[in-house]
PDB file of N, CA and C in Angstrom:
ATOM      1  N   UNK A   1      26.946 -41.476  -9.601  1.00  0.00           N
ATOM      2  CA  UNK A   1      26.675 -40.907  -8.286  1.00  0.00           C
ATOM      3  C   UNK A   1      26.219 -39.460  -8.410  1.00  0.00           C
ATOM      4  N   UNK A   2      25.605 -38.820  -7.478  1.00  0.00           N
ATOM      5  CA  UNK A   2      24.875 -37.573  -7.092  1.00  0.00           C
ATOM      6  C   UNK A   2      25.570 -37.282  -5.693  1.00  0.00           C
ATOM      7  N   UNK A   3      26.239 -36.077  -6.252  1.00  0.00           N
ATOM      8  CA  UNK A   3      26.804 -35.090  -5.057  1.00  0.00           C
ATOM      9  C   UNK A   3      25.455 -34.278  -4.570  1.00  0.00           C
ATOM     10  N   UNK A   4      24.934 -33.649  -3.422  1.00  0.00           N
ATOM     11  CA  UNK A   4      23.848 -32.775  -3.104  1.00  0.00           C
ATOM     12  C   UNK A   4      24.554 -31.917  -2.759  1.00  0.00           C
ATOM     13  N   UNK A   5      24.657 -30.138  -2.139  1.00  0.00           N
ATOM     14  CA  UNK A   5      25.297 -29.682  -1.623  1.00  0.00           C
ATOM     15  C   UNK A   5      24.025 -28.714  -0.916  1.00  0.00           C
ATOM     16  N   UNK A   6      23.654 -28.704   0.451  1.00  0.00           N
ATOM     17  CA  UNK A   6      22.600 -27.551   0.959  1.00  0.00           C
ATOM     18  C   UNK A   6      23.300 -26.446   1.274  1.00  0.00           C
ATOM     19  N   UNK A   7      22.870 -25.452   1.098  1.00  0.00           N
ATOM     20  CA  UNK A   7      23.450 -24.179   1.823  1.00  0.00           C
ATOM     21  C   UNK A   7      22.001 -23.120   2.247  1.00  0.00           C
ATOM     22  N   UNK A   8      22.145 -21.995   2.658  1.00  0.00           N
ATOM     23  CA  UNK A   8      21.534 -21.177   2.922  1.00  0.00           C
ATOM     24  C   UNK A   8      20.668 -21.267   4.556  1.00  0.00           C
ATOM     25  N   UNK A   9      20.827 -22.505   5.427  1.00  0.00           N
ATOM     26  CA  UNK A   9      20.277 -22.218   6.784  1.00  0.00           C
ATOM     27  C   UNK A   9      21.527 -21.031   7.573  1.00  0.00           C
ATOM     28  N   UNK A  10      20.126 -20.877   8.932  1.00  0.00           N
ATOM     29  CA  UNK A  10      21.026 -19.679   9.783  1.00  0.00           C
ATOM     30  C   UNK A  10      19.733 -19.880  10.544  1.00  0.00           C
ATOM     31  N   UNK A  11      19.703 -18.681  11.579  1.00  0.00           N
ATOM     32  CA  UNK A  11      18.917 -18.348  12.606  1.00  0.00           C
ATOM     33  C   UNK A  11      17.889 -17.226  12.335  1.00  0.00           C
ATOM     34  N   UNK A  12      16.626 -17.284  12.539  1.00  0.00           N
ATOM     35  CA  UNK A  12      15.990 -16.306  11.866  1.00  0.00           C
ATOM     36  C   UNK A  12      14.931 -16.045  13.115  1.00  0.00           C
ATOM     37  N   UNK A  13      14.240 -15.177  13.181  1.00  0.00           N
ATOM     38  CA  UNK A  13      13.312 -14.766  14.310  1.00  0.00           C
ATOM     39  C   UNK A  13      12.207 -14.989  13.463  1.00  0.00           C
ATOM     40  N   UNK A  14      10.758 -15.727  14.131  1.00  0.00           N
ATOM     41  CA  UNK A  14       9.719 -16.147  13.996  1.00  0.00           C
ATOM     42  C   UNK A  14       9.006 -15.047  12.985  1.00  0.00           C
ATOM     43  N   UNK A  15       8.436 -15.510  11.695  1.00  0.00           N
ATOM     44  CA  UNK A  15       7.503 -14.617  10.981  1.00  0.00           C
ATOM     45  C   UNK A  15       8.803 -14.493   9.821  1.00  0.00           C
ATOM     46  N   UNK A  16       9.792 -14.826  10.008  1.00  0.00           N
ATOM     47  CA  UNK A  16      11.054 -13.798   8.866  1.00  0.00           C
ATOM     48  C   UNK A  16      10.965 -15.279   8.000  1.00  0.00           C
ATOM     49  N   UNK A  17      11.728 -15.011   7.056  1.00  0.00           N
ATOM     50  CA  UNK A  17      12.345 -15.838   5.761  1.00  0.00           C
ATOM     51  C   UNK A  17      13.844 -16.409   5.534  1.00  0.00           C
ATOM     52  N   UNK A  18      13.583 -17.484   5.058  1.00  0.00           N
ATOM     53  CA  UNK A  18      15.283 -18.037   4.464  1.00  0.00           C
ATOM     54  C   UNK A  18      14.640 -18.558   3.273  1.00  0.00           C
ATOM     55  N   UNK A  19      15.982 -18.550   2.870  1.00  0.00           N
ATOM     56  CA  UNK A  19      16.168 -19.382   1.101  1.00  0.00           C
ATOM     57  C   UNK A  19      17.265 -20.538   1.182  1.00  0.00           C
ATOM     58  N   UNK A  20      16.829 -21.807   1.084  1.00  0.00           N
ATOM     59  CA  UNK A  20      17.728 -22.694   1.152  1.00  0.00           C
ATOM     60  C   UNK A  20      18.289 -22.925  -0.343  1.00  0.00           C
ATOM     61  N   UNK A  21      18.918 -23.615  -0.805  1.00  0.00           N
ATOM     62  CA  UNK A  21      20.073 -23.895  -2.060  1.00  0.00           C
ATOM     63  C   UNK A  21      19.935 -25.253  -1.621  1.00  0.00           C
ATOM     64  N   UNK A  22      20.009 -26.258  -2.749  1.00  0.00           N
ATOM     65  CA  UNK A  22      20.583 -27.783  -3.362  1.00  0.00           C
ATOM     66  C   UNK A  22      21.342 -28.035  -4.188  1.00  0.00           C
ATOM     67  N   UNK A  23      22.468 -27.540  -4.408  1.00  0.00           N
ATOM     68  CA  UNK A  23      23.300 -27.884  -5.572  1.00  0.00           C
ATOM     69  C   UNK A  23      23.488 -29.211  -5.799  1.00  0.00           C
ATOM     70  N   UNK A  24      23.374 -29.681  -7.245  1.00  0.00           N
ATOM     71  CA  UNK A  24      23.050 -31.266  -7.273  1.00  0.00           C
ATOM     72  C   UNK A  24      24.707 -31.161  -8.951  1.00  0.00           C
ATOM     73  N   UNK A  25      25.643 -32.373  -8.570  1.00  0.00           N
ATOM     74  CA  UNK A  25      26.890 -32.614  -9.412  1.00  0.00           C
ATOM     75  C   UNK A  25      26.938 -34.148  -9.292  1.00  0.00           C
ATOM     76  N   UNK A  26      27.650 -34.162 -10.343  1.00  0.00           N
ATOM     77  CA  UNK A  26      27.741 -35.591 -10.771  1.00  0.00           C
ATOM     78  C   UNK A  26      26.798 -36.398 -11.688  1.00  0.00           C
ATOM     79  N   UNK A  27      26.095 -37.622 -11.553  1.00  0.00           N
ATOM     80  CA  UNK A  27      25.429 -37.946 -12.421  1.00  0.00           C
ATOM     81  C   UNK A  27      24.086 -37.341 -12.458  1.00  0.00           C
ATOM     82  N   UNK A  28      23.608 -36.072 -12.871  1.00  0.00           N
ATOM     83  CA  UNK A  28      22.241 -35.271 -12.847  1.00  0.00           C
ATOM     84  C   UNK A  28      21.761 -35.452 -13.921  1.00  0.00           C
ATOM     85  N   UNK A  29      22.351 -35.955 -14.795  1.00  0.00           N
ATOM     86  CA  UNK A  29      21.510 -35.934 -16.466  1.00  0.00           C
ATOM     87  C   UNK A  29      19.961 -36.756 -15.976  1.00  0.00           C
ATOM     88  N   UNK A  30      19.601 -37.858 -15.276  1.00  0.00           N
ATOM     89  CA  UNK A  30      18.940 -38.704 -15.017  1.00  0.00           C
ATOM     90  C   UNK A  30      17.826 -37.741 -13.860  1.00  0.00           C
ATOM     91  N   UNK A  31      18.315 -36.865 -12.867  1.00  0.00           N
ATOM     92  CA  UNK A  31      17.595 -36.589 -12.331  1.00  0.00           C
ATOM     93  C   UNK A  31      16.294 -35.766 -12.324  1.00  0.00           C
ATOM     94  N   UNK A  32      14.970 -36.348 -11.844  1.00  0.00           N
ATOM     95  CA  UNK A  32      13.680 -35.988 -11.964  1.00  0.00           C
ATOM     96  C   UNK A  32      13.090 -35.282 -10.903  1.00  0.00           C
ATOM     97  N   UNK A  33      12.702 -36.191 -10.147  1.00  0.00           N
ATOM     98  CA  UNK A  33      11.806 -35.659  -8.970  1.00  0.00           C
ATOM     99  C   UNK A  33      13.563 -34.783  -7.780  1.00  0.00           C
ATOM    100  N   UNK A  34      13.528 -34.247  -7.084  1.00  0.00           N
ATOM    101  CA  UNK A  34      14.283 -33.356  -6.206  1.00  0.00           C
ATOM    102  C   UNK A  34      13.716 -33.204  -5.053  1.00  0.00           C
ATOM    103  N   UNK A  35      13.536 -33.565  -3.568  1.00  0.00           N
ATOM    104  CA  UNK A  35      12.561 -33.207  -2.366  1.00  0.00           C
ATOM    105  C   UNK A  35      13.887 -32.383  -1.505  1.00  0.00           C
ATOM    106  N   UNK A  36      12.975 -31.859  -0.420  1.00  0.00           N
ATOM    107  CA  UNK A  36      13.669 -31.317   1.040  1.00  0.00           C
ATOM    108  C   UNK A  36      12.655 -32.636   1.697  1.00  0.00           C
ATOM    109  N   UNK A  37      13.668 -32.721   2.874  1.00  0.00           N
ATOM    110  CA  UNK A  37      13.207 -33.183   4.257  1.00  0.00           C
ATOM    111  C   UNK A  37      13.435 -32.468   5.182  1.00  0.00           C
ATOM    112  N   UNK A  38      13.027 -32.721   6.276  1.00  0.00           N
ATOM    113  CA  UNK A  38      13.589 -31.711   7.690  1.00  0.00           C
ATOM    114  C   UNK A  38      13.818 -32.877   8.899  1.00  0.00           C
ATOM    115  N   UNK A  39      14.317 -32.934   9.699  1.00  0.00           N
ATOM    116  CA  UNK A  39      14.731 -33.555  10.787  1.00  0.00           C
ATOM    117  C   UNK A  39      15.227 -32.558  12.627  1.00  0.00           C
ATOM    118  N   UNK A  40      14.197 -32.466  13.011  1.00  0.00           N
ATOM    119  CA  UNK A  40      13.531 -31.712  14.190  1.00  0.00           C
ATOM    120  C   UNK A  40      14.372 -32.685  15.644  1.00  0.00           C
ATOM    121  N   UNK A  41      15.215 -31.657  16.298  1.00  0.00           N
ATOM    122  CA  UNK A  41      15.956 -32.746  17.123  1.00  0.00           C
ATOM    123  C   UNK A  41      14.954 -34.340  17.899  1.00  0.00           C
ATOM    124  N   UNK A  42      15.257 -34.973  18.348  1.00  0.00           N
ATOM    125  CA  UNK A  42      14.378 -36.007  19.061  1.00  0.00           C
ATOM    126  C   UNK A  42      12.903 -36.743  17.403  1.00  0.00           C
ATOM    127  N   UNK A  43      13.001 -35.809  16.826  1.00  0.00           N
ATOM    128  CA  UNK A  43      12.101 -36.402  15.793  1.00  0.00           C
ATOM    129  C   UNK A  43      12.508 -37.477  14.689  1.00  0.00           C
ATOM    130  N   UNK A  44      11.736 -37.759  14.085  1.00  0.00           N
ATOM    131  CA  UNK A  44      11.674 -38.758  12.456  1.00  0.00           C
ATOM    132  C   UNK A  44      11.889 -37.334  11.115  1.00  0.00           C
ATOM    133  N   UNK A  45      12.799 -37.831  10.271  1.00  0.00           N
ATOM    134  CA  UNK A  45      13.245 -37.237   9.256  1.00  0.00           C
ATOM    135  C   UNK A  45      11.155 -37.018   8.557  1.00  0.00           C
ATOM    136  N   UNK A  46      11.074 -36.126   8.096  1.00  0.00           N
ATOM    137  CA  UNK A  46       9.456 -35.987   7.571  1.00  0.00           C
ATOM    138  C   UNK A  46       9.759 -35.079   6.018  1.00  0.00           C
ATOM    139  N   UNK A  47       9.541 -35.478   4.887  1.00  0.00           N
ATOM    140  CA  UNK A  47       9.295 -34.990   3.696  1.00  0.00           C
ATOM    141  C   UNK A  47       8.330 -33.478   3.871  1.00  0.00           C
ATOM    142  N   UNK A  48       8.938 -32.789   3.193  1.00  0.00           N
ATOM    143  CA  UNK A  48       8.507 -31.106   3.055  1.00  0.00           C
ATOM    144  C   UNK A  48       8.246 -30.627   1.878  1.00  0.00           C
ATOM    145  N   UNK A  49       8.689 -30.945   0.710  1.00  0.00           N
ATOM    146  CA  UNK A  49       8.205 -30.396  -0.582  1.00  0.00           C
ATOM    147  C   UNK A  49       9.009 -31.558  -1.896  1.00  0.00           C
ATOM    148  N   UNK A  50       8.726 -31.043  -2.411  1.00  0.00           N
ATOM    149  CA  UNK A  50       9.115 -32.058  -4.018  1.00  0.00           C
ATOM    150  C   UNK A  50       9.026 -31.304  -4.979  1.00  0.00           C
ATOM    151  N   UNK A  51      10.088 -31.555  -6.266  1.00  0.00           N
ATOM    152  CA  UNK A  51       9.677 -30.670  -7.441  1.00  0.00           C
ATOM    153  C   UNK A  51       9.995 -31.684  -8.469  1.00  0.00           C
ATOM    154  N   UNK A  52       9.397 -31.709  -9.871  1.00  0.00           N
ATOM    155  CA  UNK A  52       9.411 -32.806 -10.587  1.00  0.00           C
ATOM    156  C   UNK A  52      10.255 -31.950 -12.131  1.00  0.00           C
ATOM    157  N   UNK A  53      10.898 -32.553 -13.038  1.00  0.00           N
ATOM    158  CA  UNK A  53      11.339 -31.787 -13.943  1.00  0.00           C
ATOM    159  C   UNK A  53      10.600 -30.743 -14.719  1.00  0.00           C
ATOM    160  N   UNK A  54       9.515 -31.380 -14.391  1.00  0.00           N
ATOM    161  CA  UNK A  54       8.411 -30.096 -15.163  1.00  0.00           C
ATOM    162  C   UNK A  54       8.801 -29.321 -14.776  1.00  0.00           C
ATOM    163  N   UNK A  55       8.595 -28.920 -13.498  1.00  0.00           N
ATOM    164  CA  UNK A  55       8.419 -27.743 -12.204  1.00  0.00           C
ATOM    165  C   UNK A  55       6.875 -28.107 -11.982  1.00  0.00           C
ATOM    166  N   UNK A  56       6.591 -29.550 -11.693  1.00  0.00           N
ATOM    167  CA  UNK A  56       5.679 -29.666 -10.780  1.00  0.00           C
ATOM    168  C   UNK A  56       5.787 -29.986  -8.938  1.00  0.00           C
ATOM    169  N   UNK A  57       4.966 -29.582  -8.415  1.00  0.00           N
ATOM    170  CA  UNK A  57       5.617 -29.013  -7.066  1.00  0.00           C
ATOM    171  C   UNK A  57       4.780 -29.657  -5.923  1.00  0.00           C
ATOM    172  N   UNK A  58       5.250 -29.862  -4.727  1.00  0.00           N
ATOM    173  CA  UNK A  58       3.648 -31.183  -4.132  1.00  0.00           C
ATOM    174  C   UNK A  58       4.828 -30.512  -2.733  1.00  0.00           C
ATOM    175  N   UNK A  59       3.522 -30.240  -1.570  1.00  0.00           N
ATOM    176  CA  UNK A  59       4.259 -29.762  -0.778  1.00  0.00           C
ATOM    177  C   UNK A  59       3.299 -30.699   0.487  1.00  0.00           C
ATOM    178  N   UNK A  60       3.663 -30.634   1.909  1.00  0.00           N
ATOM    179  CA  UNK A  60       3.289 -31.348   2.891  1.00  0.00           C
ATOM    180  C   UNK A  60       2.513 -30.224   3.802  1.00  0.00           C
ATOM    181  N   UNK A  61       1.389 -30.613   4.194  1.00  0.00           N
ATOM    182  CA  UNK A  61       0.627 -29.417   4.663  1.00  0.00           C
ATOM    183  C   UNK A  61       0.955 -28.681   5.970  1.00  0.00           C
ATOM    184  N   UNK A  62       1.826 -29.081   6.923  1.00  0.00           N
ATOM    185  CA  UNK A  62       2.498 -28.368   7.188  1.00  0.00           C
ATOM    186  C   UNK A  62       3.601 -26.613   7.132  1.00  0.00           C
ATOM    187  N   UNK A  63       3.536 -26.964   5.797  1.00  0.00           N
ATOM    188  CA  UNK A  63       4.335 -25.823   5.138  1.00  0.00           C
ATOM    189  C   UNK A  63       3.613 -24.826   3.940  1.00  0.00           C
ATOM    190  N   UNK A  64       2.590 -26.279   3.390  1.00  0.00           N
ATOM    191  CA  UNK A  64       1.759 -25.067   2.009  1.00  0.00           C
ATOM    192  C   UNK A  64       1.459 -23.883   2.466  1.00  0.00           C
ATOM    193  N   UNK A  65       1.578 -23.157   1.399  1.00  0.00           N
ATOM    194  CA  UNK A  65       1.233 -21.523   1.292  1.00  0.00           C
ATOM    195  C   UNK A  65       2.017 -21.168   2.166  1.00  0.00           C
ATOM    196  N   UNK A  66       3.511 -21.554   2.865  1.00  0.00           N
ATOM    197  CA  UNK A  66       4.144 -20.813   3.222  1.00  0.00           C
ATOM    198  C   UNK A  66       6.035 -21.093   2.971  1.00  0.00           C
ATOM    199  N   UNK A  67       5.551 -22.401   2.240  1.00  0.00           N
ATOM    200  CA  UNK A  67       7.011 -22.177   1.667  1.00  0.00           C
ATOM    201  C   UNK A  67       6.865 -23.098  -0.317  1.00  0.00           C
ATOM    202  N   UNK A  68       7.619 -22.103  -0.395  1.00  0.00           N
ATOM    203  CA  UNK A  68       7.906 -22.801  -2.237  1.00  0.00           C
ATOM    204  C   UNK A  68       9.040 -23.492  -2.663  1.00  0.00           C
ATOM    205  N   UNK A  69       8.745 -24.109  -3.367  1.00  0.00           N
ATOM    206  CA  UNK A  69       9.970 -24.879  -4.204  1.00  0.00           C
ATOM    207  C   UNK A  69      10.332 -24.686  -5.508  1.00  0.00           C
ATOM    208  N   UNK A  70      11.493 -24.595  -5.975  1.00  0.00           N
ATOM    209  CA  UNK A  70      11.715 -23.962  -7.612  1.00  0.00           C
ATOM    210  C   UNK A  70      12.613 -24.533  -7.942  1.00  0.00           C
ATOM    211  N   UNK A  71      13.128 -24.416  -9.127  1.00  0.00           N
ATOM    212  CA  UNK A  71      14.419 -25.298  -9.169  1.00  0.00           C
ATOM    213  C   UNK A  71      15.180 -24.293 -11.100  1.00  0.00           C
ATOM    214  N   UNK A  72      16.402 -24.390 -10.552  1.00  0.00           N
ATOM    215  CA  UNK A  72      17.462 -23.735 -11.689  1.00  0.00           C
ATOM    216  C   UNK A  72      17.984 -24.815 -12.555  1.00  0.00           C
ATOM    217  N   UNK A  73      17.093 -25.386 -13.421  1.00  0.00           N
ATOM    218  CA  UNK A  73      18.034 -26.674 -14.080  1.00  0.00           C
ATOM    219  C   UNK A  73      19.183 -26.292 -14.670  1.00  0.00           C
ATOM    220  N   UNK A  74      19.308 -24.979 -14.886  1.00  0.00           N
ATOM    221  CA  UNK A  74      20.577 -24.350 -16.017  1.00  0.00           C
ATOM    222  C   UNK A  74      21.897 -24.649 -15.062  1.00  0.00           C
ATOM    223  N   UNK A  75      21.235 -24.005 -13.406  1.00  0.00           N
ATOM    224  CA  UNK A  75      22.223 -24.144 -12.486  1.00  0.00           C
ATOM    225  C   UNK A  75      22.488 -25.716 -11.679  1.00  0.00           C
ATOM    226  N   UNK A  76      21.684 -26.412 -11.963  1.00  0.00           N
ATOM    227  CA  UNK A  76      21.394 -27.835 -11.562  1.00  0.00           C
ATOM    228  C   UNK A  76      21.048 -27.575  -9.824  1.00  0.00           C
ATOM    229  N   UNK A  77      20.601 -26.409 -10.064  1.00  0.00           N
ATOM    230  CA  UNK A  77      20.135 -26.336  -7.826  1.00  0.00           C
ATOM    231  C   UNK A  77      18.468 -25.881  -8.358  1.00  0.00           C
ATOM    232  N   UNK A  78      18.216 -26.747  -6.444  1.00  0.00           N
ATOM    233  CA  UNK A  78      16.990 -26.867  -6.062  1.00  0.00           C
ATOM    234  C   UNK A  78      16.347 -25.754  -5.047  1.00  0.00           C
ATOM    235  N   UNK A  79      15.925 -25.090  -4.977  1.00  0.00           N
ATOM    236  CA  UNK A  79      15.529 -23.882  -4.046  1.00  0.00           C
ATOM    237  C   UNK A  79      14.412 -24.041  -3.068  1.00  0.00           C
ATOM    238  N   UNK A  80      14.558 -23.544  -1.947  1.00  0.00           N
ATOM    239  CA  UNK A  80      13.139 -23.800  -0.957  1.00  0.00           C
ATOM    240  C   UNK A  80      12.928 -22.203  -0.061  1.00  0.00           C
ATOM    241  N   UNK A  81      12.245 -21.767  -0.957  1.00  0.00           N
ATOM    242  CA  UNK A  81      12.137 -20.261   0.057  1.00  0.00           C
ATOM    243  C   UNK A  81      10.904 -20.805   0.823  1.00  0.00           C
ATOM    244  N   UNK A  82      11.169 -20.511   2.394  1.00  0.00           N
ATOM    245  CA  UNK A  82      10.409 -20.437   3.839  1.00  0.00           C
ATOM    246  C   UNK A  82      10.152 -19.050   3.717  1.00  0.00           C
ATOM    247  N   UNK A  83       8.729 -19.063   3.697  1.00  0.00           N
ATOM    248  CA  UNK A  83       8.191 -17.218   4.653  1.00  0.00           C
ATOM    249  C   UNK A  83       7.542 -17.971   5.591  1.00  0.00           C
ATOM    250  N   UNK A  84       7.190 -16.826   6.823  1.00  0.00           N
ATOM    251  CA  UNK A  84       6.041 -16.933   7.955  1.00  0.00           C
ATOM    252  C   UNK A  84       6.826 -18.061   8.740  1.00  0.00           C
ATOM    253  N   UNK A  85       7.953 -18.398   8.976  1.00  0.00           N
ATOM    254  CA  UNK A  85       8.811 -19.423   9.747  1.00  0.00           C
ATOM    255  C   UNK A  85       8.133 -19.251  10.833  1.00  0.00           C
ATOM    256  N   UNK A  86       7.857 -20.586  11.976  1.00  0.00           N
ATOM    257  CA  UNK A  86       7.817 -20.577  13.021  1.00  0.00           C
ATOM    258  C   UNK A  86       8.379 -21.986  13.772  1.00  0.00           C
ATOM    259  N   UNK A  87       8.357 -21.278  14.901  1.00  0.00           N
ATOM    260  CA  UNK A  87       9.563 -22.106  15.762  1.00  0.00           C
ATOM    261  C   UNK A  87       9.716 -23.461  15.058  1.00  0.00           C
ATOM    262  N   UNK A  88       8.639 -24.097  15.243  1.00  0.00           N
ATOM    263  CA  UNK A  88       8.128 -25.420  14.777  1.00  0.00           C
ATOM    264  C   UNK A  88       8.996 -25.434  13.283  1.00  0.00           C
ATOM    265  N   UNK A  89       9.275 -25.054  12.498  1.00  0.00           N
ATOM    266  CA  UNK A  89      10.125 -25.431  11.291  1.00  0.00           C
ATOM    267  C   UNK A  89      11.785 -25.336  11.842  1.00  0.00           C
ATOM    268  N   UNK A  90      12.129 -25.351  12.986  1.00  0.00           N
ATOM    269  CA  UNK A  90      13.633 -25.451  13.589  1.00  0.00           C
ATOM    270  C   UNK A  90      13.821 -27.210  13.237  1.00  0.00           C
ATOM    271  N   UNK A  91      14.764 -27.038  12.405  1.00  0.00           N
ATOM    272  CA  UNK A  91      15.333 -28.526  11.781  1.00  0.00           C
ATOM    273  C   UNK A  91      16.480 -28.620  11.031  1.00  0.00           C
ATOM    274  N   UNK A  92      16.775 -29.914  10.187  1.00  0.00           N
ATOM    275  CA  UNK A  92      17.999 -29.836   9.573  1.00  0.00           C
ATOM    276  C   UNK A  92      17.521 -29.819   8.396  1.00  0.00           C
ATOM    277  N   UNK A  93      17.622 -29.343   7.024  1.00  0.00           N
ATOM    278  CA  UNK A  93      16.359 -29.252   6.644  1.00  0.00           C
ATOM    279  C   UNK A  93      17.661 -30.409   5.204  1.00  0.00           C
ATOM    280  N   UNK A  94      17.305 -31.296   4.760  1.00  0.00           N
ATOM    281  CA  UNK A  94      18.010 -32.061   3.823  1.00  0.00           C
ATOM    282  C   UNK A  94      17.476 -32.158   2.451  1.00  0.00           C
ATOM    283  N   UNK A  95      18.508 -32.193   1.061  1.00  0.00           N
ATOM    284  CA  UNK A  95      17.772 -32.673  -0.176  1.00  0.00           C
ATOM    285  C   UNK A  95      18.047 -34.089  -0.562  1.00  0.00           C
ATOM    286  N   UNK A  96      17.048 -34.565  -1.529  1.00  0.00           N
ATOM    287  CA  UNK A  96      17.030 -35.813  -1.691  1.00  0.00           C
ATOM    288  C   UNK A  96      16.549 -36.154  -3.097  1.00  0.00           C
ATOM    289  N   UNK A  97      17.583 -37.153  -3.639  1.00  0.00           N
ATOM    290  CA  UNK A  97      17.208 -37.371  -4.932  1.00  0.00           C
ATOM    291  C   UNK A  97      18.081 -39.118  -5.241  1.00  0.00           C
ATOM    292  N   UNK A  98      16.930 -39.667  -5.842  1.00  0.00           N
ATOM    293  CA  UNK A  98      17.321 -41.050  -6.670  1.00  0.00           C
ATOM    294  C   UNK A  98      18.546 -41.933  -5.586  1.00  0.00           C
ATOM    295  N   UNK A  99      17.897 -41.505  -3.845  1.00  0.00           N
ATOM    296  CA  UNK A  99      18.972 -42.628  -3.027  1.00  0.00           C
ATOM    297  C   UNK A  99      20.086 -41.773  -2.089  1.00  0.00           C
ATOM    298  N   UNK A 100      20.244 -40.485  -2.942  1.00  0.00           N
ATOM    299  CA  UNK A 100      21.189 -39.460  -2.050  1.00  0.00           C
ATOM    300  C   UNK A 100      21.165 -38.735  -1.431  1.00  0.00           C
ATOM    301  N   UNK A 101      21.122 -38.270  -0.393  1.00  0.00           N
ATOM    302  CA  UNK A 101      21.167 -37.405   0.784  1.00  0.00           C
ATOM    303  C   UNK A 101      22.325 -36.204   0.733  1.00  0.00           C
ATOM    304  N   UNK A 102      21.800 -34.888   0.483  1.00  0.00           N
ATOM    305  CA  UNK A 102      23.076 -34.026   1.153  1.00  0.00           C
ATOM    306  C   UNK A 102      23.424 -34.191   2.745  1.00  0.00           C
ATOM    307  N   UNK A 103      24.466 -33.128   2.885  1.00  0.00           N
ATOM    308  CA  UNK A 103      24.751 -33.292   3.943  1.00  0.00           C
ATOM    309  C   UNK A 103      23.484 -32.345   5.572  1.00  0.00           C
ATOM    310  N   UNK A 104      22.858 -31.496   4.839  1.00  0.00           N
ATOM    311  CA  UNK A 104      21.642 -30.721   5.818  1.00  0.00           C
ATOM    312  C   UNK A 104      22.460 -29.110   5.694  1.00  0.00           C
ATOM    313  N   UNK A 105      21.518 -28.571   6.069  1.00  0.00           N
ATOM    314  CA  UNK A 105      21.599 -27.433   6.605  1.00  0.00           C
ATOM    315  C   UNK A 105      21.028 -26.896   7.660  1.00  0.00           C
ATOM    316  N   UNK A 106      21.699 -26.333   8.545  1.00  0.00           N
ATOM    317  CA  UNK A 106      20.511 -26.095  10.099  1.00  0.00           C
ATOM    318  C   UNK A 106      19.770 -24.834  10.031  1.00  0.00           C
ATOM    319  N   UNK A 107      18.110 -25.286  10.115  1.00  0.00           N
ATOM    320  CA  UNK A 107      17.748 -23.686  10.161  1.00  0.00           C
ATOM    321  C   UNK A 107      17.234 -23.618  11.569  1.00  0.00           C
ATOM    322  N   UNK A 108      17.338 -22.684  12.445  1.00  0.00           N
ATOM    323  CA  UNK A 108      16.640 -22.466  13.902  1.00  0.00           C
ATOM    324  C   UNK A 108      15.608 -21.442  13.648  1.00  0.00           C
ATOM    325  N   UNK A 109      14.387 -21.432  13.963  1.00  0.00           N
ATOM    326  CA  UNK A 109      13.840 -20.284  14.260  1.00  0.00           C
ATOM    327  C   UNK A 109      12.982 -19.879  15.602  1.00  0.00           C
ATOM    328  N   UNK A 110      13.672 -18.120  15.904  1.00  0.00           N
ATOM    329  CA  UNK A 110      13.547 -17.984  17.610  1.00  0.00           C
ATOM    330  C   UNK A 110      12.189 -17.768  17.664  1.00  0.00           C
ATOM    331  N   UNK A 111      11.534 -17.438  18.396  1.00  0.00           N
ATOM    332  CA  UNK A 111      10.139 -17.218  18.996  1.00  0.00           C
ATOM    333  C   UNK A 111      10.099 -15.601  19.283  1.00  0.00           C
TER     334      UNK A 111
END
């Protein structure tokens, strides 16, 4: 099994930045690919970025060139820095790997 753990949402005013966290425990020796999703109240859960063990990186155009993905294999976490936030990225923003779901993190952003 794969524990996920998100941290780093909060409330941010339109144009500012967050850094989300994935801490990934348990069976990780196996793990490859790593994504975020986001889930927008009334909406469908929608894929946001991916990172592959390389550190190859595939993002949804929605977000390119304004948010990155990186990843700490030493630390076994997955990173998603947001710049240029706007309202429209207010979601739960989730990681996902090989079937497992963390639990989300909420990011709001005001206008």
């Amino acid at each position: 099994q794969v524990q996920l753990v998100e941290s780093g949402g909060g409330l941010v005013q339109a144009g500012g930045s967050l850094r989300l966290s994935c801490a990934a425990s348990g069976s990780i020796f196996s793990i490859n690919l790593i994504s975020w999703y986001r889930q927008a109240p009334g909406k469908q859960r929608e894929w946001v970025a991916a990172i592959g063990s390389g550190g190859s990186r595939s993002y949804a155009d929605s977000v390119e060139g304004r948010f990155t993905i990186s990843r700490d294999n030493a630390k076994n976490t997955v990173y998603l820095q947001m710049d240029s936030l706007k309202p429209e990225d207010t979601a739960v923003y989730y990681c996902f790997t090989k079937g497992y779901w963390g639990q989300g993190t909420q990011v709001t952003v005001s206008s």
